[in-house]
Each structure stands twice: as C-alpha cells, then as structure tokens.
PDB file of N, CA and C in Angstrom:
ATOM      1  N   UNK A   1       7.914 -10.683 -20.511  1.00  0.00           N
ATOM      2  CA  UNK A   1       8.408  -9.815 -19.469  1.00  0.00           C
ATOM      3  C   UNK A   1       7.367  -9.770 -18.347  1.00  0.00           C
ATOM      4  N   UNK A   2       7.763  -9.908 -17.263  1.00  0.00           N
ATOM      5  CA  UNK A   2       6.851  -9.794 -15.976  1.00  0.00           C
ATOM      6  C   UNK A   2       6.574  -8.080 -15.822  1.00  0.00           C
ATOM      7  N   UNK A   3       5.576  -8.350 -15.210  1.00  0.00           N
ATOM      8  CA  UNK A   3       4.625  -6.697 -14.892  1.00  0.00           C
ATOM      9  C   UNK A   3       4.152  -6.900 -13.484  1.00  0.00           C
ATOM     10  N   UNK A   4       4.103  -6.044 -12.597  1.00  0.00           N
ATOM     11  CA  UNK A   4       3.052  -6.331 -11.688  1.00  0.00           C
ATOM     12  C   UNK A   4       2.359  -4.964 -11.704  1.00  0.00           C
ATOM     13  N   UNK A   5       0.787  -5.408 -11.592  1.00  0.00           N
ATOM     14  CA  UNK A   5      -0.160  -4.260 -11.174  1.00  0.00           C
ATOM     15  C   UNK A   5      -0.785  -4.684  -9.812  1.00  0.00           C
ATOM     16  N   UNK A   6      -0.503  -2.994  -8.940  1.00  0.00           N
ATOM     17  CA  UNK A   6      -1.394  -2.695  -8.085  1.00  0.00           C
ATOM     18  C   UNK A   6      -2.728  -2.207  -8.340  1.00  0.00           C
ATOM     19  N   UNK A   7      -3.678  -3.057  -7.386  1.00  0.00           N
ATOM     20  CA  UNK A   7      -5.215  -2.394  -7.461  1.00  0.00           C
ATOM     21  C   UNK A   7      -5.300  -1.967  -5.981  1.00  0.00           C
ATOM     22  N   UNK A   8      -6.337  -1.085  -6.145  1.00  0.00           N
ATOM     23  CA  UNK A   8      -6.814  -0.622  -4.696  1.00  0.00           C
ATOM     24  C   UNK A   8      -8.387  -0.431  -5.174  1.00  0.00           C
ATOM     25  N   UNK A   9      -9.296  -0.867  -4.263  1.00  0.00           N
ATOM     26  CA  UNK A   9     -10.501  -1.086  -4.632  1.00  0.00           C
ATOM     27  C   UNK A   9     -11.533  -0.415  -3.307  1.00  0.00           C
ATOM     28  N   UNK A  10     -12.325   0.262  -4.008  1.00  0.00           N
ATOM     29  CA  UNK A  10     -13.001   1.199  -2.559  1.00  0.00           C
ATOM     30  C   UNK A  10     -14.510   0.681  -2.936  1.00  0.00           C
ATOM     31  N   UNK A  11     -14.793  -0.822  -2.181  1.00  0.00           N
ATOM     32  CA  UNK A  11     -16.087  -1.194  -2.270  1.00  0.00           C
ATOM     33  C   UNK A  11     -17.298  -0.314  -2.291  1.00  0.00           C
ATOM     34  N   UNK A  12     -17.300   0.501  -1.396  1.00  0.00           N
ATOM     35  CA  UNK A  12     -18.076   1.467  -0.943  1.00  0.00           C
ATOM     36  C   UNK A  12     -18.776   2.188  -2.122  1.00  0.00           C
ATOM     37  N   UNK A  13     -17.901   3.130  -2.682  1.00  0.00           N
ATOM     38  CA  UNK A  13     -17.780   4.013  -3.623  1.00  0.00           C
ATOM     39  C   UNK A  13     -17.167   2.825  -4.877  1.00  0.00           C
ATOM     40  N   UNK A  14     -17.192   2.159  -5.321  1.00  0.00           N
ATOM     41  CA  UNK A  14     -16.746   1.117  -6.859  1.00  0.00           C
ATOM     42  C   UNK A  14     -16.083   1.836  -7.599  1.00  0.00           C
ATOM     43  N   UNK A  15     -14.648   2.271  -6.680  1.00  0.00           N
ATOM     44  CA  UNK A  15     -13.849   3.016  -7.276  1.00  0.00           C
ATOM     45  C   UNK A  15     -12.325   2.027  -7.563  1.00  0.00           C
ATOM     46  N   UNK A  16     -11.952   2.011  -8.543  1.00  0.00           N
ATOM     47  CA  UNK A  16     -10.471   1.230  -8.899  1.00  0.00           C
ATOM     48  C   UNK A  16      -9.267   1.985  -9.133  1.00  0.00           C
ATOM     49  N   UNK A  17      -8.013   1.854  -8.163  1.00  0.00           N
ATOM     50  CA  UNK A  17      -6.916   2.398  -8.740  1.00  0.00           C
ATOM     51  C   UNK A  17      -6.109   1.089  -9.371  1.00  0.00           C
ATOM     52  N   UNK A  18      -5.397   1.473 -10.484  1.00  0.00           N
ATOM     53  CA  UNK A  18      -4.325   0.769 -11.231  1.00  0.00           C
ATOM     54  C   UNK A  18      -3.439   1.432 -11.551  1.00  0.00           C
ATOM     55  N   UNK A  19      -2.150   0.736 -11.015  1.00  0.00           N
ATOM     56  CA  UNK A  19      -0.615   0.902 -11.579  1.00  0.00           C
ATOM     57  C   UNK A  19       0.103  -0.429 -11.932  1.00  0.00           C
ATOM     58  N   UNK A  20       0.670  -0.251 -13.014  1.00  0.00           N
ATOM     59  CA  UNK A  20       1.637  -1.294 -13.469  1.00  0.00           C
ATOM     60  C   UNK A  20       3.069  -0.732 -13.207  1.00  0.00           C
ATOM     61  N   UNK A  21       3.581  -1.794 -12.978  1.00  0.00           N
ATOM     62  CA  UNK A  21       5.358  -1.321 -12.488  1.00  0.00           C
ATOM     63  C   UNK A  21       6.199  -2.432 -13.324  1.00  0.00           C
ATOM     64  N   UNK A  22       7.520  -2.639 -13.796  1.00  0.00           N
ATOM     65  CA  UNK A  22       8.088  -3.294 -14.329  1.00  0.00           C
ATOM     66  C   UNK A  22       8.750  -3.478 -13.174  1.00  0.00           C
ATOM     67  N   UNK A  23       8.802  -3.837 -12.181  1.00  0.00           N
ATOM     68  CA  UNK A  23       9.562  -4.757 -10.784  1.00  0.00           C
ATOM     69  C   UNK A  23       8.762  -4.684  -9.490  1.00  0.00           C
ATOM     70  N   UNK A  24       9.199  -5.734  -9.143  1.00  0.00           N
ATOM     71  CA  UNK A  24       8.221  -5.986  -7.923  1.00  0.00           C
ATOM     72  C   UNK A  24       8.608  -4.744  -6.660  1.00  0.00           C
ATOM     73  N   UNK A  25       9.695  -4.994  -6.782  1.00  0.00           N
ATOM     74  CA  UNK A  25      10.138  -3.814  -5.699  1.00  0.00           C
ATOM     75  C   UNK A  25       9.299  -1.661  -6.131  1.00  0.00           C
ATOM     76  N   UNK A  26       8.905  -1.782  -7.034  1.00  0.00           N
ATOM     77  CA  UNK A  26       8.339  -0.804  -7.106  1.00  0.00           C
ATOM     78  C   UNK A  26       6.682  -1.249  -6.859  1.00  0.00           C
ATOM     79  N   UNK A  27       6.497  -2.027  -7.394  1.00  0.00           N
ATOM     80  CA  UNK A  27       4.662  -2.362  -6.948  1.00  0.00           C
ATOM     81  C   UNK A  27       4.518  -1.950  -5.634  1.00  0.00           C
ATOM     82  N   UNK A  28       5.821  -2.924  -4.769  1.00  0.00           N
ATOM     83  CA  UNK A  28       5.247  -2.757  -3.455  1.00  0.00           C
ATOM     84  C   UNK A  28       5.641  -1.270  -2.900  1.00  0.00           C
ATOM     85  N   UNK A  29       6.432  -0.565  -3.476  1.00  0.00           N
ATOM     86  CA  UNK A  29       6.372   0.792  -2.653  1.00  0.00           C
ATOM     87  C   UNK A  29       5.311   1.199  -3.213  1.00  0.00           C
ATOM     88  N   UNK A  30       4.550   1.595  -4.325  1.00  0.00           N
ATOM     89  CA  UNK A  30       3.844   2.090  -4.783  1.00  0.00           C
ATOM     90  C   UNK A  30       2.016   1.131  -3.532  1.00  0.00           C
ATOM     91  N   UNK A  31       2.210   0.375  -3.443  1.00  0.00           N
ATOM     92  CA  UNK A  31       1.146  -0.629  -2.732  1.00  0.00           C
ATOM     93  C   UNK A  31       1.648   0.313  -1.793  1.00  0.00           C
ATOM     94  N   UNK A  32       2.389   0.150  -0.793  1.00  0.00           N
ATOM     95  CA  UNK A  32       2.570   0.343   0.492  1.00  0.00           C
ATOM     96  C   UNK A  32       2.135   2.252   0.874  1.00  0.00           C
ATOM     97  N   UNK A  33       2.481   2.987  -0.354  1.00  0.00           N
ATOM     98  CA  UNK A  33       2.202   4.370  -0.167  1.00  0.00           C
ATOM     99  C   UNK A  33       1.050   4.965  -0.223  1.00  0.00           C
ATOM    100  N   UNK A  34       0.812   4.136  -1.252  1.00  0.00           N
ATOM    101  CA  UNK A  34      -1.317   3.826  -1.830  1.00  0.00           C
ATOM    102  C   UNK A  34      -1.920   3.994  -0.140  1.00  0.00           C
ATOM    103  N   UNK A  35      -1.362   2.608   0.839  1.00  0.00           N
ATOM    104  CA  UNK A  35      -2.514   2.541   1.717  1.00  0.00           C
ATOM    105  C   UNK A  35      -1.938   3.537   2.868  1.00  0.00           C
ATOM    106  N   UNK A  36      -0.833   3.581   3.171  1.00  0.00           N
ATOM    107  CA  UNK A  36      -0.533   4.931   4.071  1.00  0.00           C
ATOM    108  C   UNK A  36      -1.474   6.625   3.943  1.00  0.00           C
ATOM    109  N   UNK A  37      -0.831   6.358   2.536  1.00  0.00           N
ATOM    110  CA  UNK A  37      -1.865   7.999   2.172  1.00  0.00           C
ATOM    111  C   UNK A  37      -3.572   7.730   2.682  1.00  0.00           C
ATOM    112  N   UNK A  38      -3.936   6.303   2.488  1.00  0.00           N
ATOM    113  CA  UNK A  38      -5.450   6.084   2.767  1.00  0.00           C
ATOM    114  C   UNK A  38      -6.002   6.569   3.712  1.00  0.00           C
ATOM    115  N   UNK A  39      -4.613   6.190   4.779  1.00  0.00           N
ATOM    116  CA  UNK A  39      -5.098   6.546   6.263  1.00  0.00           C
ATOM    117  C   UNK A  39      -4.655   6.853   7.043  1.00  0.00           C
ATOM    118  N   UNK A  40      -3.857   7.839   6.332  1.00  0.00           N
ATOM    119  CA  UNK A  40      -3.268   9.195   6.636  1.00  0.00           C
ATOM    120  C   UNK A  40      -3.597  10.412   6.226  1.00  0.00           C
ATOM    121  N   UNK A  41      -4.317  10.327   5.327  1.00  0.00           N
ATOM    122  CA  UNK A  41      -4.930  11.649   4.809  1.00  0.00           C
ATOM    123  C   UNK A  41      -6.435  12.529   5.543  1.00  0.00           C
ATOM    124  N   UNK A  42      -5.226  13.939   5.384  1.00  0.00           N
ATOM    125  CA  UNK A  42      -6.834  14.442   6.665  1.00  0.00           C
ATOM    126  C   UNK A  42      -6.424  14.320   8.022  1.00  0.00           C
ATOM    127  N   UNK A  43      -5.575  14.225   8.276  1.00  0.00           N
ATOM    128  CA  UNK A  43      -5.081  14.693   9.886  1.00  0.00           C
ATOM    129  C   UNK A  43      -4.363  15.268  10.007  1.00  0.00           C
ATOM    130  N   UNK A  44      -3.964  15.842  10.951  1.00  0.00           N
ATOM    131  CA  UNK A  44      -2.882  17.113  11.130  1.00  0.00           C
ATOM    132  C   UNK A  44      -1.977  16.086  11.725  1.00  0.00           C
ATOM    133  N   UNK A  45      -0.684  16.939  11.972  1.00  0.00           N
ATOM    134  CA  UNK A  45       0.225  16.574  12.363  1.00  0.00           C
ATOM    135  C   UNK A  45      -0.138  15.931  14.254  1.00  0.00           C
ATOM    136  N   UNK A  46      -0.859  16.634  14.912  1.00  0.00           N
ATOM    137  CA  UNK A  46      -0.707  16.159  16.408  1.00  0.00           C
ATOM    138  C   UNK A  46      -1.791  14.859  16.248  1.00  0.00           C
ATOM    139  N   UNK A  47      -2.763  14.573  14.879  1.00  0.00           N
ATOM    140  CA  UNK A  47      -3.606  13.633  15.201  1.00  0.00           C
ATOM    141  C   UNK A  47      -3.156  12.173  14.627  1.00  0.00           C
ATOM    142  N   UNK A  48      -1.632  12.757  13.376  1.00  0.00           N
ATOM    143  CA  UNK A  48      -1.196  11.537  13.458  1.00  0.00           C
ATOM    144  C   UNK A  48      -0.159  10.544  14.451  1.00  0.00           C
ATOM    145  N   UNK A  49      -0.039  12.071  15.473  1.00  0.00           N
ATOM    146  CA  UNK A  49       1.015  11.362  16.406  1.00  0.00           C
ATOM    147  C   UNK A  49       0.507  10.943  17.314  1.00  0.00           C
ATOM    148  N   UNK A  50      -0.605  10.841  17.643  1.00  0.00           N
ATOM    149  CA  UNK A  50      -1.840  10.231  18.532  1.00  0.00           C
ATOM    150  C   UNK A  50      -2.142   8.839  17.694  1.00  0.00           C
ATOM    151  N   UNK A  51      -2.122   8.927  16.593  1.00  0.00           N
ATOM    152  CA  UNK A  51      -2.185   7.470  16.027  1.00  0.00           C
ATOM    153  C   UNK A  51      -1.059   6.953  16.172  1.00  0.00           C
ATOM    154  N   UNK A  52      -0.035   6.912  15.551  1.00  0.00           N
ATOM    155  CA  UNK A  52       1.228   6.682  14.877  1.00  0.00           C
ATOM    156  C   UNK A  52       1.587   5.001  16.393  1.00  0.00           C
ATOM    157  N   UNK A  53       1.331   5.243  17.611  1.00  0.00           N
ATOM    158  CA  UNK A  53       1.568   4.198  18.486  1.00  0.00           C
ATOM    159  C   UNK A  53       0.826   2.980  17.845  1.00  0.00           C
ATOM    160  N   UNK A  54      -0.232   2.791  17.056  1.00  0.00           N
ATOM    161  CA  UNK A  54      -0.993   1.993  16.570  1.00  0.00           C
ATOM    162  C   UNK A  54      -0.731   1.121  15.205  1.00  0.00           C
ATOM    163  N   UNK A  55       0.347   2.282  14.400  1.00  0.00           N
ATOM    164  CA  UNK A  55      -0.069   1.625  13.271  1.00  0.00           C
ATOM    165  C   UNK A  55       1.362   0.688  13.110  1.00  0.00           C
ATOM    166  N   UNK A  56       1.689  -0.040  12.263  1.00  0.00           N
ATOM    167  CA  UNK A  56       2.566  -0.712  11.865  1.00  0.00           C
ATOM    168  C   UNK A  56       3.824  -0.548  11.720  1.00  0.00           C
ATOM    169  N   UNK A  57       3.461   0.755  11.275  1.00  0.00           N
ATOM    170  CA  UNK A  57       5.107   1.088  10.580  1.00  0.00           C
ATOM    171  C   UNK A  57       5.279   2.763  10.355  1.00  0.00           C
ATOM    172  N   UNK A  58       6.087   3.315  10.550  1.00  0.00           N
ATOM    173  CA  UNK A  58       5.878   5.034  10.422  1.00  0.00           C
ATOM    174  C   UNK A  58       5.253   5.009   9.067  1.00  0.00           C
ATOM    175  N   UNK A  59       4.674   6.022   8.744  1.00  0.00           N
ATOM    176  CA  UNK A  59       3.940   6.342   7.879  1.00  0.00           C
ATOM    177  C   UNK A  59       5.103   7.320   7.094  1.00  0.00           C
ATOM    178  N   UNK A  60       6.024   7.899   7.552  1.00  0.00           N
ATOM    179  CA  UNK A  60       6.625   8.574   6.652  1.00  0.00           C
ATOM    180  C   UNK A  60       8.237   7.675   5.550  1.00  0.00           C
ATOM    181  N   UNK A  61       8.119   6.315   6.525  1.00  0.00           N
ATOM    182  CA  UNK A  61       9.617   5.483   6.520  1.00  0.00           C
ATOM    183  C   UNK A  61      10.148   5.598   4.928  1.00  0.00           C
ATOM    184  N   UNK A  62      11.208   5.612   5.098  1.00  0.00           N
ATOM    185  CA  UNK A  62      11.815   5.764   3.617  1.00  0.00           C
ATOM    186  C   UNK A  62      11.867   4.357   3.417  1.00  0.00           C
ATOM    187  N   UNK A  63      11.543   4.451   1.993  1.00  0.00           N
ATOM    188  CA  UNK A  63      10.993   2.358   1.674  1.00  0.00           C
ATOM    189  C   UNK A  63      12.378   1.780   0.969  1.00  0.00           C
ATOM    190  N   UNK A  64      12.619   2.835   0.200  1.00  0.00           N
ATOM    191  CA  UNK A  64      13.831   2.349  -0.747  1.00  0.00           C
ATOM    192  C   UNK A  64      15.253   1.728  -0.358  1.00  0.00           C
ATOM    193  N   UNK A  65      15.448   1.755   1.131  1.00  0.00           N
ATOM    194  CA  UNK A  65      16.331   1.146   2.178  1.00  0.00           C
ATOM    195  C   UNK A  65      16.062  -0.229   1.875  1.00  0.00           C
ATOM    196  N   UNK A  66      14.716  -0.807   1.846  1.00  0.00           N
ATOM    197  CA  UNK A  66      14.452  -2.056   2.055  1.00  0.00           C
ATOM    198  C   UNK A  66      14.547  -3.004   0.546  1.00  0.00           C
ATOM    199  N   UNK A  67      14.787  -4.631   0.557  1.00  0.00           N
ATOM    200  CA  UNK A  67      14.215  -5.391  -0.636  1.00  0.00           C
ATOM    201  C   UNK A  67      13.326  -5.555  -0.564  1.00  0.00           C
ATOM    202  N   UNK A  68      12.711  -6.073  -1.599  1.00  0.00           N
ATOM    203  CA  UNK A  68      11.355  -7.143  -2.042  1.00  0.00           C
ATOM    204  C   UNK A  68      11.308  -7.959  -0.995  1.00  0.00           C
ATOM    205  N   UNK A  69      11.361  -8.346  -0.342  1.00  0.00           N
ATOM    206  CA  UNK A  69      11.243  -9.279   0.700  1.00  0.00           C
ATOM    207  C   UNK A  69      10.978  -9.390   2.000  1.00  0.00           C
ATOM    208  N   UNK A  70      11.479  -7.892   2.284  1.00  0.00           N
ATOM    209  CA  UNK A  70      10.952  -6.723   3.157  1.00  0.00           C
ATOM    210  C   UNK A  70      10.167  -6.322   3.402  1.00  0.00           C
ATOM    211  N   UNK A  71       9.903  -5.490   2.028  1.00  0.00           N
ATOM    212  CA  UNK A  71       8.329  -4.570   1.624  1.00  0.00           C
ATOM    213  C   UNK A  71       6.904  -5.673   1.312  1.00  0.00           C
ATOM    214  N   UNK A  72       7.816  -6.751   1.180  1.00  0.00           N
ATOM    215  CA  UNK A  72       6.154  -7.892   1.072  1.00  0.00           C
ATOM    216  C   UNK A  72       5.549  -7.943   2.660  1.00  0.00           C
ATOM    217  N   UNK A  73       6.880  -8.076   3.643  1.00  0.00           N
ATOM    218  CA  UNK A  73       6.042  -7.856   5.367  1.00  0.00           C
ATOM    219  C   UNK A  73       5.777  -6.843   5.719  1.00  0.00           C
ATOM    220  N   UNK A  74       6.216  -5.556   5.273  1.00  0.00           N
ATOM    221  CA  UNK A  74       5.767  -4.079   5.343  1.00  0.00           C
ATOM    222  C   UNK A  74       4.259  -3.851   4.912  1.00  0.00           C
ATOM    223  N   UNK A  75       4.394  -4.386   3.515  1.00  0.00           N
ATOM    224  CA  UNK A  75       2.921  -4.262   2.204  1.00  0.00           C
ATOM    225  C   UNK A  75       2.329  -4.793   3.110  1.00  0.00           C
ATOM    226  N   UNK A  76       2.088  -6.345   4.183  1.00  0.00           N
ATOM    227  CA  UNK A  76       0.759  -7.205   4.058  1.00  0.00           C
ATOM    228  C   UNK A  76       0.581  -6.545   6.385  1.00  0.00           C
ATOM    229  N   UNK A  77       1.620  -5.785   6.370  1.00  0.00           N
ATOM    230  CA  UNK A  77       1.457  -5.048   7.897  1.00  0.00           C
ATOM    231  C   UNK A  77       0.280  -3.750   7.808  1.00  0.00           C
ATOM    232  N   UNK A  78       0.598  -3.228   6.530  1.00  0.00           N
ATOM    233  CA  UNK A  78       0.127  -2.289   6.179  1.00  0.00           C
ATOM    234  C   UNK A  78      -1.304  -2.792   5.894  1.00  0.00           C
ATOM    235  N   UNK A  79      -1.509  -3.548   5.064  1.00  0.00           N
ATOM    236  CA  UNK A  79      -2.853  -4.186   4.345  1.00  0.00           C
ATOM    237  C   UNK A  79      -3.764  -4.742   5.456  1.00  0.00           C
ATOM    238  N   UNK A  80      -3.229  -5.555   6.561  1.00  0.00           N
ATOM    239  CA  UNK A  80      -3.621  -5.705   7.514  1.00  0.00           C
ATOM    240  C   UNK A  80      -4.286  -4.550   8.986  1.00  0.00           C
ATOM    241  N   UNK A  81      -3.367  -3.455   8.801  1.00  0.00           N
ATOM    242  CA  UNK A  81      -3.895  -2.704   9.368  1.00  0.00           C
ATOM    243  C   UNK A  81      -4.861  -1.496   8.736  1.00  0.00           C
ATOM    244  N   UNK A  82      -4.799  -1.683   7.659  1.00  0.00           N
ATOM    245  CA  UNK A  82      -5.652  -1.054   6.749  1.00  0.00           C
ATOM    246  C   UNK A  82      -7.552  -1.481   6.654  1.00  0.00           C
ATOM    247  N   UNK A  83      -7.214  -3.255   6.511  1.00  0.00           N
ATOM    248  CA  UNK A  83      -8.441  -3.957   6.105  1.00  0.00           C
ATOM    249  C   UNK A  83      -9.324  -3.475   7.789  1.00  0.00           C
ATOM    250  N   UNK A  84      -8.515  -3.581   9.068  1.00  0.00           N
ATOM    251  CA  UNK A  84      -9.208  -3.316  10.392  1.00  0.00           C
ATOM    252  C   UNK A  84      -9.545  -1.834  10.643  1.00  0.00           C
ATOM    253  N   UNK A  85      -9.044  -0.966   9.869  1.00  0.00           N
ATOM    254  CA  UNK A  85      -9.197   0.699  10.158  1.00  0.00           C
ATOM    255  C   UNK A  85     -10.449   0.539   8.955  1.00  0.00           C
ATOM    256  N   UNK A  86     -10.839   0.438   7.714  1.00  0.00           N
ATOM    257  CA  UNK A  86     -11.569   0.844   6.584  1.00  0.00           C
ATOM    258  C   UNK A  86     -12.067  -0.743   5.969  1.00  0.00           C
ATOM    259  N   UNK A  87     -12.678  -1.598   5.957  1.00  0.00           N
ATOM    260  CA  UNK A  87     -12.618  -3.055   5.913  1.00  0.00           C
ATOM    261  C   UNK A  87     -13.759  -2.555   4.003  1.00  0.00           C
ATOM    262  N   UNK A  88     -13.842  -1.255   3.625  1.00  0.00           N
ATOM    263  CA  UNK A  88     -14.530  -1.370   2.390  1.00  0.00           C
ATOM    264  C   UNK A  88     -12.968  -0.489   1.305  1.00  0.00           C
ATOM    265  N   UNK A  89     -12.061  -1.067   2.070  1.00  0.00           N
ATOM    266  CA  UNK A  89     -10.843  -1.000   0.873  1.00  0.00           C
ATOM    267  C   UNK A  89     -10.250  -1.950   0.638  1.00  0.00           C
ATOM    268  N   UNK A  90      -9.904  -2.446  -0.220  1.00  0.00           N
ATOM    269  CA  UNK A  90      -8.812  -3.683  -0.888  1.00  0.00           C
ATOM    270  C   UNK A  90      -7.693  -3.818  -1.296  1.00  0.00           C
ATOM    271  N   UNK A  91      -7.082  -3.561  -1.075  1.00  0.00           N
ATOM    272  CA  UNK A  91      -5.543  -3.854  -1.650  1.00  0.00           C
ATOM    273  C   UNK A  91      -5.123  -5.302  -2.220  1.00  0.00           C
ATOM    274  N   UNK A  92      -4.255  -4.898  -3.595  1.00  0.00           N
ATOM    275  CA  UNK A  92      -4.016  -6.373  -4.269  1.00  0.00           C
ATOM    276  C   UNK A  92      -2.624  -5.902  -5.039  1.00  0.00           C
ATOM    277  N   UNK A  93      -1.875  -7.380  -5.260  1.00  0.00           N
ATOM    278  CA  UNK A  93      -0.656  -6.789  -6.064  1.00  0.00           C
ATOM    279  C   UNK A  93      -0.453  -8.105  -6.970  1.00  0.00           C
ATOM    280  N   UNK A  94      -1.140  -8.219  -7.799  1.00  0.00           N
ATOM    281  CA  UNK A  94      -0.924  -9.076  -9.211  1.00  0.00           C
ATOM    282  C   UNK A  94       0.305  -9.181  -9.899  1.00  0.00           C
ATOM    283  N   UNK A  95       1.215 -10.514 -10.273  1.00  0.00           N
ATOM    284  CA  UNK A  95       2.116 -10.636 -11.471  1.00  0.00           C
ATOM    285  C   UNK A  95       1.747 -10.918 -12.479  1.00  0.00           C
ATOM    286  N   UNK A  96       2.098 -10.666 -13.688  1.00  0.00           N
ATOM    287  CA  UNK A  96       1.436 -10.793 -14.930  1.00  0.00           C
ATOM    288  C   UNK A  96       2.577 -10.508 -16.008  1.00  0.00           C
ATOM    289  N   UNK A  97       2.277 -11.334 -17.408  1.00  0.00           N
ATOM    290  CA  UNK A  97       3.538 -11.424 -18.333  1.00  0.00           C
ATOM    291  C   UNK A  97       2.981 -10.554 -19.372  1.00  0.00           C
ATOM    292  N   UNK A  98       3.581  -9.601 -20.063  1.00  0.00           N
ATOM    293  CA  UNK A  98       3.849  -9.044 -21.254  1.00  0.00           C
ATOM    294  C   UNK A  98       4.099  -9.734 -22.098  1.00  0.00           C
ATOM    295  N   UNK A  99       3.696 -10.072 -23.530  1.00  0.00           N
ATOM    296  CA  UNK A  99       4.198 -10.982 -24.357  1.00  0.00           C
ATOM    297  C   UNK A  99       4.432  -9.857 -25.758  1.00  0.00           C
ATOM    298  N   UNK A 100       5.705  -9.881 -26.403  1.00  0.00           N
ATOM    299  CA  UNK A 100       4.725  -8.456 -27.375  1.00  0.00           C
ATOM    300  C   UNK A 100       6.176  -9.508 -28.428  1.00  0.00           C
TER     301      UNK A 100
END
C-alpha cells in the first residue's frame, strides 16, 4: 500500500515535523497548510492583507475544491515562496510502500 509522508524541517532550530497520509491528495493539503500556517502565523489581520498581494495563493483558499494535480502547483507555489520568505525551512513530500 502506498503512504506518503510530509516533513517540514526547521534547519535553524533541528526541528522535524512528520505526517503520513494514505493519499496523495491529503499529503498535499496537509503540505500546503503546514507552510501557510509558517508564514502566516503572528500577524493580525491588516498585516496579512498588506502581505497577501505577494504571496501565491490566499492563505485561507479552500483546498478540497482542487485534485492532486492541482495541489502539486499550489504545494511547490507555496514551497517556493516559502524557501524565499524563511530559506532555514524545508518542505518535502515522500511516497513510500507499506508492506504488512
């Protein structure tokens, strides 16, 4: 059975998040919310609307509208504007098989 795990990696601080999801379409919402909250957290409402012209994609967008195929140009918009705002975070989204 396929698995995918998200990592998020905070060089800085050698801190690791992990989630495993049984479909890709959940990795990547789960990826994509990971780095929103990153860098979104800690501003008020008027300082994210002073950002919000900048970043990729609304930060609040409902994901579940979209496929896998979607959320992979959403995930690597996001990752991209992530690596240029904080360049000591990582984002990764691994497939991997279950064998049991």
């Amino acid at each position: 059975m396929n698995i995918w795990v998200v990592r998020q990696t905070c060089t800085m601080e050698h801190d690791t998040y992990l989630s495993t999801h049984i479909t890709e379409k959940g990795a990547l919402i789960t990826a994509i919310k990971i780095v929103r909250e990153d860098l979104t957290d800690g501003f008020d409402e008027d300082e994210l609307e002073d950002m919000r012209s900048g970043m990729p994609h609304h930060p609040e967008e409902d994901l579940m509208q979209y496929d896998s195929k979607q959320l992979r140009g959403i995930v690597n918009d996001w990752w991209e504007y992530g690596f240029d705002m904080n360049e000591h975070v990582q984002y990764q989204i691994h497939q991997t098989q279950v064998v049991g």
